[in-house]
Protein backbone atom coordinates (compact mmCIF):
# COMPACT_ATOMS: atom_id res chain seq x y z
CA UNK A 1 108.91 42.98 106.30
CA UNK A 2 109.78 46.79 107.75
CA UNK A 3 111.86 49.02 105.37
CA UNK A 4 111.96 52.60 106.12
CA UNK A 5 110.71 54.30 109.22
CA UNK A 6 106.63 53.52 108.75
CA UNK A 7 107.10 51.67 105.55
CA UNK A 8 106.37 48.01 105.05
CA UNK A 9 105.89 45.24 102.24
CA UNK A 10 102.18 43.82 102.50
CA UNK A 11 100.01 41.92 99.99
CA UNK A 12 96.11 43.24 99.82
CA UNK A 13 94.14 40.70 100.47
CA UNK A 14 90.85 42.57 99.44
CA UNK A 15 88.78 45.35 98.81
CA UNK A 16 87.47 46.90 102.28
CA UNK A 17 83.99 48.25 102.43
CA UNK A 18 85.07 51.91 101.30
CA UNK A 19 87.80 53.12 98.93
CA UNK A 20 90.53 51.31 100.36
CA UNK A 21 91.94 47.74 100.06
CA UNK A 22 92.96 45.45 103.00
CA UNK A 23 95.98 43.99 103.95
CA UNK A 24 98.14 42.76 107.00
CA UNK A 25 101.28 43.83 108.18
CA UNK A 26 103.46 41.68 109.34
CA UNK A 27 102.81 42.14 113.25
CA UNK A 28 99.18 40.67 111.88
CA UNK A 29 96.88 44.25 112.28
CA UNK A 30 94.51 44.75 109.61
CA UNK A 31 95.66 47.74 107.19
CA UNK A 32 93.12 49.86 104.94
CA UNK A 33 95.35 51.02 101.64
CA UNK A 34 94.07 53.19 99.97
CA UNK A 35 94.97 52.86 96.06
CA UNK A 36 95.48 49.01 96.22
CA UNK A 37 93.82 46.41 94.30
CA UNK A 38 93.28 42.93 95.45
CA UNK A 39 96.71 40.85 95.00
CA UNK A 40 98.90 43.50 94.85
CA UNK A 41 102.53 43.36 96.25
CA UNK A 42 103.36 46.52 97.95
CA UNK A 43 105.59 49.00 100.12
CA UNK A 44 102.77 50.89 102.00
CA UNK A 45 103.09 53.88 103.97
CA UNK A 46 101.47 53.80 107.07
CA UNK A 47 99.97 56.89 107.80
CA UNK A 48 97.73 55.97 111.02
CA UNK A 49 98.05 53.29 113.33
CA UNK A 50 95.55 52.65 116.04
CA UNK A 51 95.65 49.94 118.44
CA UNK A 52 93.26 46.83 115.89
CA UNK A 53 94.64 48.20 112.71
CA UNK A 54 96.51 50.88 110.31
CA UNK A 55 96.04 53.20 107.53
CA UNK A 56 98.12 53.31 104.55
CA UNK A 57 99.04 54.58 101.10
CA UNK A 58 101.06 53.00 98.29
CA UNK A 59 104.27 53.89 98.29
CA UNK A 60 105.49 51.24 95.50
CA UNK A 61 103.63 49.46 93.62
CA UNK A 62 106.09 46.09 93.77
CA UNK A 63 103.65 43.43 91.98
CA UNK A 64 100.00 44.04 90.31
CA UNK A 65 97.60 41.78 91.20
CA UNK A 66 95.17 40.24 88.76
CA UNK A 67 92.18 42.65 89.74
CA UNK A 68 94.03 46.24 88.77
CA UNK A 69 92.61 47.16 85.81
CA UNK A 70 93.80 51.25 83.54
CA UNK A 71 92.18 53.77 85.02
CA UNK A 72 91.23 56.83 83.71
CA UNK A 73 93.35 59.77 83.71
CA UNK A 74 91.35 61.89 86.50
CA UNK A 75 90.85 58.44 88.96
CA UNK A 76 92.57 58.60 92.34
CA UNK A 77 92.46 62.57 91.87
CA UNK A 78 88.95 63.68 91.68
CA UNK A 79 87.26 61.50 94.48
CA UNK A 80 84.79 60.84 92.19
CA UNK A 81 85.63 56.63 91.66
CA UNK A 82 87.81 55.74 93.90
CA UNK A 83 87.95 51.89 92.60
CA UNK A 84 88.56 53.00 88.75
CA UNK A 85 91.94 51.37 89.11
CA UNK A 86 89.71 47.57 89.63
CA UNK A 87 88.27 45.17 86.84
CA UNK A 88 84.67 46.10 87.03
CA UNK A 89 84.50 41.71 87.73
CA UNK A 90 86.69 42.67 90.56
CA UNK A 91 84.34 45.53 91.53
CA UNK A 92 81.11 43.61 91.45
CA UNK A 93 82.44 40.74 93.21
CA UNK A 94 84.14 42.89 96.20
CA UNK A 95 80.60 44.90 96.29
CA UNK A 96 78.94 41.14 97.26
CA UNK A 97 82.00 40.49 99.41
CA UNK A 98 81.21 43.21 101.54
CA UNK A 99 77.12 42.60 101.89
CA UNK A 100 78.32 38.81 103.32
CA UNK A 101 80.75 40.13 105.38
CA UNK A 102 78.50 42.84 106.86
CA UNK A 103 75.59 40.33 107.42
CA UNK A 104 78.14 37.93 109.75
CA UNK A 105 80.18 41.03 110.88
CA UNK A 106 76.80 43.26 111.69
CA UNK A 107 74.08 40.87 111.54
CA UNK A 108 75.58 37.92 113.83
CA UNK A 109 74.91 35.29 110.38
CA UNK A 110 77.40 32.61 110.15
CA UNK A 111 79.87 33.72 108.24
CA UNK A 112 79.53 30.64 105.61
CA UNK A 113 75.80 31.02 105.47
CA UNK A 114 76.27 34.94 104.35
CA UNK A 115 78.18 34.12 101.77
CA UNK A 116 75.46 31.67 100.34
CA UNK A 117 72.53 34.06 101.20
CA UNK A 118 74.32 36.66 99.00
CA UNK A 119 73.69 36.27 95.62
CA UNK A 120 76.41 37.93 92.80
CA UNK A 121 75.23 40.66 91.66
CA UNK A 122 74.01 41.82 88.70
CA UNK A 123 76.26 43.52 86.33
CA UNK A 124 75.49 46.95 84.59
CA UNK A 125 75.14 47.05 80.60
CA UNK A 126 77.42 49.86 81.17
CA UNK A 127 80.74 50.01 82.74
CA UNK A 128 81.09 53.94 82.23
CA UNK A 129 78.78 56.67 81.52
CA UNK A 130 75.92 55.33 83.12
CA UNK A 131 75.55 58.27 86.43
CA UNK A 132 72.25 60.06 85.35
CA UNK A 133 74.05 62.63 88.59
CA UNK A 134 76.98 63.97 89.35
CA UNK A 135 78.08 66.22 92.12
CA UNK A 136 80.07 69.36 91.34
CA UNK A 137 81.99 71.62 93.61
CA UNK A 138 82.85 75.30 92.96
CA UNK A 139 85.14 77.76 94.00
CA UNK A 140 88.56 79.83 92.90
CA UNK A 141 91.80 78.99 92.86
CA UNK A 142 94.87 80.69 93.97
CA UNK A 143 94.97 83.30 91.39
CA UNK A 144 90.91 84.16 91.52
CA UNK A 145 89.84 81.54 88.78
CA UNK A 146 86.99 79.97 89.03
CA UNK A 147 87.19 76.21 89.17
CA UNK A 148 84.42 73.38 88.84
CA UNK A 149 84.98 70.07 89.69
CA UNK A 150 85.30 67.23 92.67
CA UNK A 151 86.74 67.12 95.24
CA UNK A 152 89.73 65.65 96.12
CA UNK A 153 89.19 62.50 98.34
CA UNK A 154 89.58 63.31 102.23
CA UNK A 155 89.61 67.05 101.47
CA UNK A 156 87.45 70.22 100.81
CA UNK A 157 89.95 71.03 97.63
CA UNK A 158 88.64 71.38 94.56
CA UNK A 159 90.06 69.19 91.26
CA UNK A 160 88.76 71.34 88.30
CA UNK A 161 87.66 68.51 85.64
CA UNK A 162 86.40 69.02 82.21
CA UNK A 163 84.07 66.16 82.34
CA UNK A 164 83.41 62.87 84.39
CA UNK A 165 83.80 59.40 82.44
CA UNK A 166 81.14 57.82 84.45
CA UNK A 167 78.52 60.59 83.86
CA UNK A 168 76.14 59.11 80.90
CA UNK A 169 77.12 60.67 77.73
CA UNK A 170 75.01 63.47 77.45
CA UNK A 171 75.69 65.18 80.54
CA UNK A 172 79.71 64.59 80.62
CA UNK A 173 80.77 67.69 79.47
CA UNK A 174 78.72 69.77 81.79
CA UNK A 175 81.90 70.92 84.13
CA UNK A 176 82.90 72.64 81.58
CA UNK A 177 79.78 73.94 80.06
CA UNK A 178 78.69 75.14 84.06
CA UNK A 179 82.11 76.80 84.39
CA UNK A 180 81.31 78.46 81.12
CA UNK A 181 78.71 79.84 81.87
CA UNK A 182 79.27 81.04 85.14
CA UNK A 183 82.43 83.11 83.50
CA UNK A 184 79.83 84.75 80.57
CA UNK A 185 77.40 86.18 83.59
CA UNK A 186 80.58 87.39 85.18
CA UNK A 187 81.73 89.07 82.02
CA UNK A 188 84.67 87.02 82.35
CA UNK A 189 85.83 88.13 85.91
CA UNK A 190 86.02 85.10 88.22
CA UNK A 191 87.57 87.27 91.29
CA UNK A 192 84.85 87.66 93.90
CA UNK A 193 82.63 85.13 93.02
CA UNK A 194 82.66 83.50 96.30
CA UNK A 195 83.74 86.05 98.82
């Protein structure tokens, strides 16, 4: 149903091959969500529309579904896990999803025969902290400061973060140790780092 100019009530179906979720509006076009969890209810804002389907963003969250699971405080920000906000079952199973789907989308394999040549996959021991590597990004904010973190999805900003819950435990703190150091061999002066 259409609410607001560009607005619309859709429930995700699943979890599309990259960070968004898909749904369908009600004229039947395929929309990408980004934020949404299989089985939620929700008023999306669509922010693209091209003539097989649409891009959106939550606007309201009207119903969880059964796969949202708390994320941590820096997911949806950093860029850095964009499905933090699933159940790691709901993860794992929308990773196999999408190899069966590829094979009949990609591959030309019946679509039922994908889905039994794909084999669930095998869960980590560790739900977090188990990157051995991170990417960092570096540069100064508005005032001069230096900054050290990820970047934001879809954009060249920079989200300072003092460490990364999926990192493995001995290297989580190491934004903050790298941004550290870089202001000690400065002398403390962050201006002109970068320019």
């Amino acid at each position: 149903m259409m609410g607001q100019a560009g607005r619309e009530t859709v429930r995700v179906e699943r979890m599309g091959y990259g960070a968004a979720a898909v749904g369908r509006l009600a004229s039947g076009k395929a929309v990408f969500v980004e934020g949404a969890a299989p089985g939620d209810v929700a008023v999306v804002e669509v922010l693209k529309e091209k003539p097989s389907y649409a891009q959106a963003r939550v606007a309201e969250l009207v119903e969880q579904g059964p796969s949202r699971a708390k994320a941590p405080a820096c997911a949806g920000t950093c860029g850095g896990c964009p499905w933090a906000h699933l159940s790691y079952e709901a993860q794992v199973e929308a990773k196999r999803a999408n190899v069966a789907e590829a094979l009949a989308r990609l591959g030309g394999v019946e679509a039922a025969q994908a889905q039994e040549l794909v084999a669930p996959c095998v869960p980590s021991k560790r739900q977090w902290g188990y990157r051995n590597k991170v990417e960092f990004a570096c540069g100064l904010d508005g005032a001069g400061n230096l900054m050290v973190g990820m970047h934001a999805p879809g954009s060249h900003d920079i989200v300072p973060e003092d460490s990364c819950p999926l990192a493995y435990p001995s290297i989580q703190g190491v934004p903050r140790a790298l941004r550290g150091a870089l202001r000690f061999v400065l002398g403390g002066q962050d201006v002109g780092l970068f320019r």
